[in-house]
PDB file of N, CA and C in Angstrom:
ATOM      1  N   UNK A   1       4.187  19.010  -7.424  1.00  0.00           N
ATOM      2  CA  UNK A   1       4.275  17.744  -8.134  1.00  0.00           C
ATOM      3  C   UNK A   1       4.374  16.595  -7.121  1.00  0.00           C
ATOM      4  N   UNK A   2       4.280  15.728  -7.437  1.00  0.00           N
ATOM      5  CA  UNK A   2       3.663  14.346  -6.595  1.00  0.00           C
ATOM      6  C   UNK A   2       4.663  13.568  -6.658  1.00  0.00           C
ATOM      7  N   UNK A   3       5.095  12.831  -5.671  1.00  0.00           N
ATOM      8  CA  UNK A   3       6.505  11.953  -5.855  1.00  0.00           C
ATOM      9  C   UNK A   3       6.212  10.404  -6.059  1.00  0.00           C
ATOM     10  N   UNK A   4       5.803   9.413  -6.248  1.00  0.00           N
ATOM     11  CA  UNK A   4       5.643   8.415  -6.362  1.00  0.00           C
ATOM     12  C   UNK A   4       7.164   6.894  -6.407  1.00  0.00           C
ATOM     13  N   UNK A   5       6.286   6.269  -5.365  1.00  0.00           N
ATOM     14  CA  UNK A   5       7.181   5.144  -5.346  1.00  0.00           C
ATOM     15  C   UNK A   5       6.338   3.755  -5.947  1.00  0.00           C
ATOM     16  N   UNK A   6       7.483   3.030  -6.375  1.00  0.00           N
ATOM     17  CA  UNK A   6       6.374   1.297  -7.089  1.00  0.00           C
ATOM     18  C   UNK A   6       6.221   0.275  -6.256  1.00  0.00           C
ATOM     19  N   UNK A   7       5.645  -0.229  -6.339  1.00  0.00           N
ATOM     20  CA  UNK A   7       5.286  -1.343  -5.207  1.00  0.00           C
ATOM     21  C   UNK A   7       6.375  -2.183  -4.737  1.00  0.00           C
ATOM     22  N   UNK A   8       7.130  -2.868  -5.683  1.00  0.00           N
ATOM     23  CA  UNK A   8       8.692  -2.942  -4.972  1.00  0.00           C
ATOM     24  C   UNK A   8       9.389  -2.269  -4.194  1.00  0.00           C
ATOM     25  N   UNK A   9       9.053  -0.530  -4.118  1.00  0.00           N
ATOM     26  CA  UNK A   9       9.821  -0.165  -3.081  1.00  0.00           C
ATOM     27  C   UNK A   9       9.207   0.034  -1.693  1.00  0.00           C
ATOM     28  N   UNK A  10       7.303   0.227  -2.181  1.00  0.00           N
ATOM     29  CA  UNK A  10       6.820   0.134  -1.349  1.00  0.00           C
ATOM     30  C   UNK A  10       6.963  -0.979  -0.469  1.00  0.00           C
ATOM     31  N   UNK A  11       7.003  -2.446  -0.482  1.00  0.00           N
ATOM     32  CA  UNK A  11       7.017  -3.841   0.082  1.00  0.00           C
ATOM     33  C   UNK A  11       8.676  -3.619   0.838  1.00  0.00           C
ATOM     34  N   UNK A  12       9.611  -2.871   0.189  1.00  0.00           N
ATOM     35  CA  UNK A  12      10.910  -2.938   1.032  1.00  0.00           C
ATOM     36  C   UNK A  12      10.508  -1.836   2.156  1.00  0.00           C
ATOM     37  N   UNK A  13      10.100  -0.753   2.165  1.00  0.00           N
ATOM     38  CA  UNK A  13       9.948  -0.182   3.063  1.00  0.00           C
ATOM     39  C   UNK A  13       8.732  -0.445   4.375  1.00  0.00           C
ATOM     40  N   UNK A  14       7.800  -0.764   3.937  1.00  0.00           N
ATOM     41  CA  UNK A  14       6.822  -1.514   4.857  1.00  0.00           C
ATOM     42  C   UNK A  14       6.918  -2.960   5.443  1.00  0.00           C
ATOM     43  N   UNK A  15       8.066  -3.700   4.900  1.00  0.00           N
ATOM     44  CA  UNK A  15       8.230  -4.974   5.036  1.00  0.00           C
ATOM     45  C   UNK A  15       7.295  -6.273   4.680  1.00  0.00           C
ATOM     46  N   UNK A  16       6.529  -5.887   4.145  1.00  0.00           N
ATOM     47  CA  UNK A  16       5.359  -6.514   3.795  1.00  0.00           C
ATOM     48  C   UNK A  16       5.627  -7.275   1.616  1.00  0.00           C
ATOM     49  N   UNK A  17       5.085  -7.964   1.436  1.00  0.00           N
ATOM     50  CA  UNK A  17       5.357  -8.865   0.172  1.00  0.00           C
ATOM     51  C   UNK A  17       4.871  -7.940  -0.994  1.00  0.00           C
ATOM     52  N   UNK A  18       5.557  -7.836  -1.979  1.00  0.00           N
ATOM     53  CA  UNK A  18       4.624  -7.492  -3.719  1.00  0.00           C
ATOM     54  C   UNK A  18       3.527  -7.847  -3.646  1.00  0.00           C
ATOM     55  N   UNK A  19       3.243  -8.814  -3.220  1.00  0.00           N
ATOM     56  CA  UNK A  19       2.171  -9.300  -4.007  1.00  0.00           C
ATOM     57  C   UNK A  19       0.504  -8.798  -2.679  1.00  0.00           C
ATOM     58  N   UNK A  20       1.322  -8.405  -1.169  1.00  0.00           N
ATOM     59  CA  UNK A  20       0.210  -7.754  -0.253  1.00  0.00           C
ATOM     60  C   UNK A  20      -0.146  -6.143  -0.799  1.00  0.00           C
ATOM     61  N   UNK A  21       1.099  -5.617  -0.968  1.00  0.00           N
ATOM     62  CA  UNK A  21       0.768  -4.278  -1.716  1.00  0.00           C
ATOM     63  C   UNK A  21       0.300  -4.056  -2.667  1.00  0.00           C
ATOM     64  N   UNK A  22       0.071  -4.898  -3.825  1.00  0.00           N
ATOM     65  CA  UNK A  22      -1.203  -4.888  -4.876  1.00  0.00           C
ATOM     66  C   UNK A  22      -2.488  -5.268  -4.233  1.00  0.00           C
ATOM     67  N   UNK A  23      -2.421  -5.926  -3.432  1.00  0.00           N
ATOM     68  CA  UNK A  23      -3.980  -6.510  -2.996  1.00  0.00           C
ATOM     69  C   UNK A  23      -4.340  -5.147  -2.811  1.00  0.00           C
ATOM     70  N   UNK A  24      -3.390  -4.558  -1.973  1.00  0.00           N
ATOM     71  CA  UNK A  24      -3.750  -3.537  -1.001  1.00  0.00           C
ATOM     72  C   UNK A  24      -4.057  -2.261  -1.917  1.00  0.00           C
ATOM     73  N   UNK A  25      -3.275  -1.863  -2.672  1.00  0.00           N
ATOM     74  CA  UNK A  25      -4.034  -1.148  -4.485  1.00  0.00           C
ATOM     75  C   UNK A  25      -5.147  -1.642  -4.746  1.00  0.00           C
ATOM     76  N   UNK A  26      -5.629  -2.821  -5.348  1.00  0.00           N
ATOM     77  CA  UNK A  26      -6.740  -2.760  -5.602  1.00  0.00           C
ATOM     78  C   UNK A  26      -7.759  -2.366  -4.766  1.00  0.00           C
ATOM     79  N   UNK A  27      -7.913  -3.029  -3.592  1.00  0.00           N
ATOM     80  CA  UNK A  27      -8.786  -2.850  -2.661  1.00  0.00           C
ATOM     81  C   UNK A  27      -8.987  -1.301  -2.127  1.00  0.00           C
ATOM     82  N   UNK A  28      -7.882  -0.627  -2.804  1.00  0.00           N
ATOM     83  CA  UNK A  28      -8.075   1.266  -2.366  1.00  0.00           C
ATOM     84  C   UNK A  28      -7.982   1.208  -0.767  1.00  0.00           C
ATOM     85  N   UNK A  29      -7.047   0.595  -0.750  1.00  0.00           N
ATOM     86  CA  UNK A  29      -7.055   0.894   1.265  1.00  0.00           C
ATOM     87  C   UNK A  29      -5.776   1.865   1.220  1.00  0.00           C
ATOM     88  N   UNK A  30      -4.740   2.208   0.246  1.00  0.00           N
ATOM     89  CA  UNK A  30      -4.056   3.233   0.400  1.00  0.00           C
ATOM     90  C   UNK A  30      -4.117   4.284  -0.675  1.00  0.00           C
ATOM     91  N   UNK A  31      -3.992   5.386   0.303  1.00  0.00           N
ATOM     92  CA  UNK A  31      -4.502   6.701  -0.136  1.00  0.00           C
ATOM     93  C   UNK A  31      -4.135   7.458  -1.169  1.00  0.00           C
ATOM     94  N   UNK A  32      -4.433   8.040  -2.332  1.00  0.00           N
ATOM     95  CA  UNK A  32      -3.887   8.584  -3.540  1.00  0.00           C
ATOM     96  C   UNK A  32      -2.925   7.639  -4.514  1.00  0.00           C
ATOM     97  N   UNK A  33      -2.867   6.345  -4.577  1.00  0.00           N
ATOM     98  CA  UNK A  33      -2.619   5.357  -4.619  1.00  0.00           C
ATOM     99  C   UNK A  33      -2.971   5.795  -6.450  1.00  0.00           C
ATOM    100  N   UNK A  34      -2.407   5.366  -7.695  1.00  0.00           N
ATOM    101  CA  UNK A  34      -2.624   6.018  -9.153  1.00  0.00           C
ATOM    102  C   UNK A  34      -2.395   5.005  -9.591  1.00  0.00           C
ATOM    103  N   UNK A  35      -3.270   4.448 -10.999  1.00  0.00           N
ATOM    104  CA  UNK A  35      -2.249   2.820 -11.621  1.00  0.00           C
ATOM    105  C   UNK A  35      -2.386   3.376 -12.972  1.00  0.00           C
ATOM    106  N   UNK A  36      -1.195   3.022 -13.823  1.00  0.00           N
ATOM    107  CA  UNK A  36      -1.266   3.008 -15.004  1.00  0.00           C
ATOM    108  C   UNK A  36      -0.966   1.777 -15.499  1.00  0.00           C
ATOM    109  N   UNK A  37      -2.123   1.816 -16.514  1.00  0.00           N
ATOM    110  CA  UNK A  37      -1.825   0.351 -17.233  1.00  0.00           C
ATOM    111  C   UNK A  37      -1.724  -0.830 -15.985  1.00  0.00           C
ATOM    112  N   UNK A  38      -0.671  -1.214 -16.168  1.00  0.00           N
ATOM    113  CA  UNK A  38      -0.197  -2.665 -15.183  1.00  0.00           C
ATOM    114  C   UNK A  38       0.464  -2.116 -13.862  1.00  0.00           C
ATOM    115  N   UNK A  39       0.767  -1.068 -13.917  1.00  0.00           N
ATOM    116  CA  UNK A  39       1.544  -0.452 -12.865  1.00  0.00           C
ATOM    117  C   UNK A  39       1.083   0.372 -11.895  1.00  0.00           C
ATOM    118  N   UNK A  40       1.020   0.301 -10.642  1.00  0.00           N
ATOM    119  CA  UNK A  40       0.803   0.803  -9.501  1.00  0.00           C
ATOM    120  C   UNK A  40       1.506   1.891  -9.378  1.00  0.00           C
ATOM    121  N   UNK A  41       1.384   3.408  -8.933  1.00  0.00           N
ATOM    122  CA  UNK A  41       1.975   4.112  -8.406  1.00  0.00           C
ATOM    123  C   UNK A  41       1.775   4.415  -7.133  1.00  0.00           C
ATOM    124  N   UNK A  42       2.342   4.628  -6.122  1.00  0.00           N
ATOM    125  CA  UNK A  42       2.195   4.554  -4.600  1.00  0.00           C
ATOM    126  C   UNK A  42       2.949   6.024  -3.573  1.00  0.00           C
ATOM    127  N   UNK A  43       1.636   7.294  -3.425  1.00  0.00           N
ATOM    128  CA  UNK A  43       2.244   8.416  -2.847  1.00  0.00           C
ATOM    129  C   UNK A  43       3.724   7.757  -1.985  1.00  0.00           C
ATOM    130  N   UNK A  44       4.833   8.495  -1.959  1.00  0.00           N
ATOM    131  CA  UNK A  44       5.658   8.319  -1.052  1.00  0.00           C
ATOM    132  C   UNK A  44       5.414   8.688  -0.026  1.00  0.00           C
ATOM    133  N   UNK A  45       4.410   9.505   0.668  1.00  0.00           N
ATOM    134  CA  UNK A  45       4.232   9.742   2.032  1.00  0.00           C
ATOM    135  C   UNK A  45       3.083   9.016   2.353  1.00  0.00           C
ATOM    136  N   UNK A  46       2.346   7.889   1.688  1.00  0.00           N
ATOM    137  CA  UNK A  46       1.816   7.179   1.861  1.00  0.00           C
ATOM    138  C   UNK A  46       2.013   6.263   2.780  1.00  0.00           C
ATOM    139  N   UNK A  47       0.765   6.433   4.417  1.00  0.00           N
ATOM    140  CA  UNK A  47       0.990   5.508   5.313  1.00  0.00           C
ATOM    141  C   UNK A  47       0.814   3.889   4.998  1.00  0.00           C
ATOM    142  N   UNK A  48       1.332   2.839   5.663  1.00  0.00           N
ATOM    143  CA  UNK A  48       1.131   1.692   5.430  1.00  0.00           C
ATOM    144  C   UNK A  48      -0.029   1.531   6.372  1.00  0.00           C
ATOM    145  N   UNK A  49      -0.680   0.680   5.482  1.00  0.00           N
ATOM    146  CA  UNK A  49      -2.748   0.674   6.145  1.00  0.00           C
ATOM    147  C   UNK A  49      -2.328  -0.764   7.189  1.00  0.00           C
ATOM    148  N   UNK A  50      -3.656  -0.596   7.976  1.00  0.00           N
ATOM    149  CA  UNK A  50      -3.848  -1.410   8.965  1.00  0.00           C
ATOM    150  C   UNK A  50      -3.858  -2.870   8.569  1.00  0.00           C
ATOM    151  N   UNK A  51      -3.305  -3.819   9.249  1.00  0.00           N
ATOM    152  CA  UNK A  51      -3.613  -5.420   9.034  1.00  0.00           C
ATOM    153  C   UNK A  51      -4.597  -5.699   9.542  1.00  0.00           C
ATOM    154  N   UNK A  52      -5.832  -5.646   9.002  1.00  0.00           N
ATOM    155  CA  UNK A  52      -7.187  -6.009  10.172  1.00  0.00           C
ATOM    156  C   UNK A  52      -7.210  -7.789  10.157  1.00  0.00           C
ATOM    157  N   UNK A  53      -6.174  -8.068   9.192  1.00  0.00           N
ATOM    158  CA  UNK A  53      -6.510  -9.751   9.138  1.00  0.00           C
ATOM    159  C   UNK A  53      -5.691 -10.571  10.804  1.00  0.00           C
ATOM    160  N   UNK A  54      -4.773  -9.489  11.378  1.00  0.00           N
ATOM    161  CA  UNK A  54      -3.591  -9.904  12.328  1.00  0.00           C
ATOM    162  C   UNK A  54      -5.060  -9.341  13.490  1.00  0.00           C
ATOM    163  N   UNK A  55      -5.375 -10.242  14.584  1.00  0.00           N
ATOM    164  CA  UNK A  55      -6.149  -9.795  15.629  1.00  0.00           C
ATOM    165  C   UNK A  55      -5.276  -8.787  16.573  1.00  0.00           C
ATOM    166  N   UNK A  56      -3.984  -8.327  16.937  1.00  0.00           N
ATOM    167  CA  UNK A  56      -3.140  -7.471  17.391  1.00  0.00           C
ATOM    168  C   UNK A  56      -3.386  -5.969  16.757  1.00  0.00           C
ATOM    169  N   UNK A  57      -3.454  -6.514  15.618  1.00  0.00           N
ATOM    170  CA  UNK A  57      -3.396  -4.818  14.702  1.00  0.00           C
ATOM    171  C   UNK A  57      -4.781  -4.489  14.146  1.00  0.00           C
ATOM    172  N   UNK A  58      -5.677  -4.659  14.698  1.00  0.00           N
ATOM    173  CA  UNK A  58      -7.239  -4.266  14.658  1.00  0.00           C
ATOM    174  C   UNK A  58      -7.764  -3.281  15.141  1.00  0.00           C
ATOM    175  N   UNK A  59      -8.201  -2.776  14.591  1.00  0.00           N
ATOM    176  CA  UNK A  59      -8.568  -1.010  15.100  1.00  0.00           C
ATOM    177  C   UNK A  59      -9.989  -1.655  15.853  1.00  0.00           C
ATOM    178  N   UNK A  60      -9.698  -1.119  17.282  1.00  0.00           N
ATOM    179  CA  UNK A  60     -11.032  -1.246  17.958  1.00  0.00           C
ATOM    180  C   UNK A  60     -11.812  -0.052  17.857  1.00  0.00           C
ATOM    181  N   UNK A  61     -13.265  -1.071  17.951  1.00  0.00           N
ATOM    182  CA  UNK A  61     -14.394  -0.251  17.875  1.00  0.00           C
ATOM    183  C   UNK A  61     -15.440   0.096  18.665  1.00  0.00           C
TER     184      UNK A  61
END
């Protein structure tokens, strides 16, 4: 069975805002990522994805 955390807890643990971790749901940049209805579900062993918008945290290519 699958453990799931909500985007509120996700944003406390990644440090990052509510409202970046939905972007980041829609856009499917995190992995096994489930929504019902209005609600986001978010694997708990789910890594926090790359900031490609920060030039520091850019995956070179």
């Amino acid at each position: 069975m699958f453990e799931y955390m909500t985007v509120q807890e996700a944003a406390k643990l990644w440090e990052i805002s509510e409202r970046r971790i939905q972007k980041l749901c829609e856009e499917n940049r995190i992995d096994g990522v489930v929504r019902l209805s209005r609600v986001w579900l978010i694997p708990r062993n789910a890594e926090k994805p790359f900031d490609g918008r920060r030039k520091e945290n850019r995956k070179s290519t």
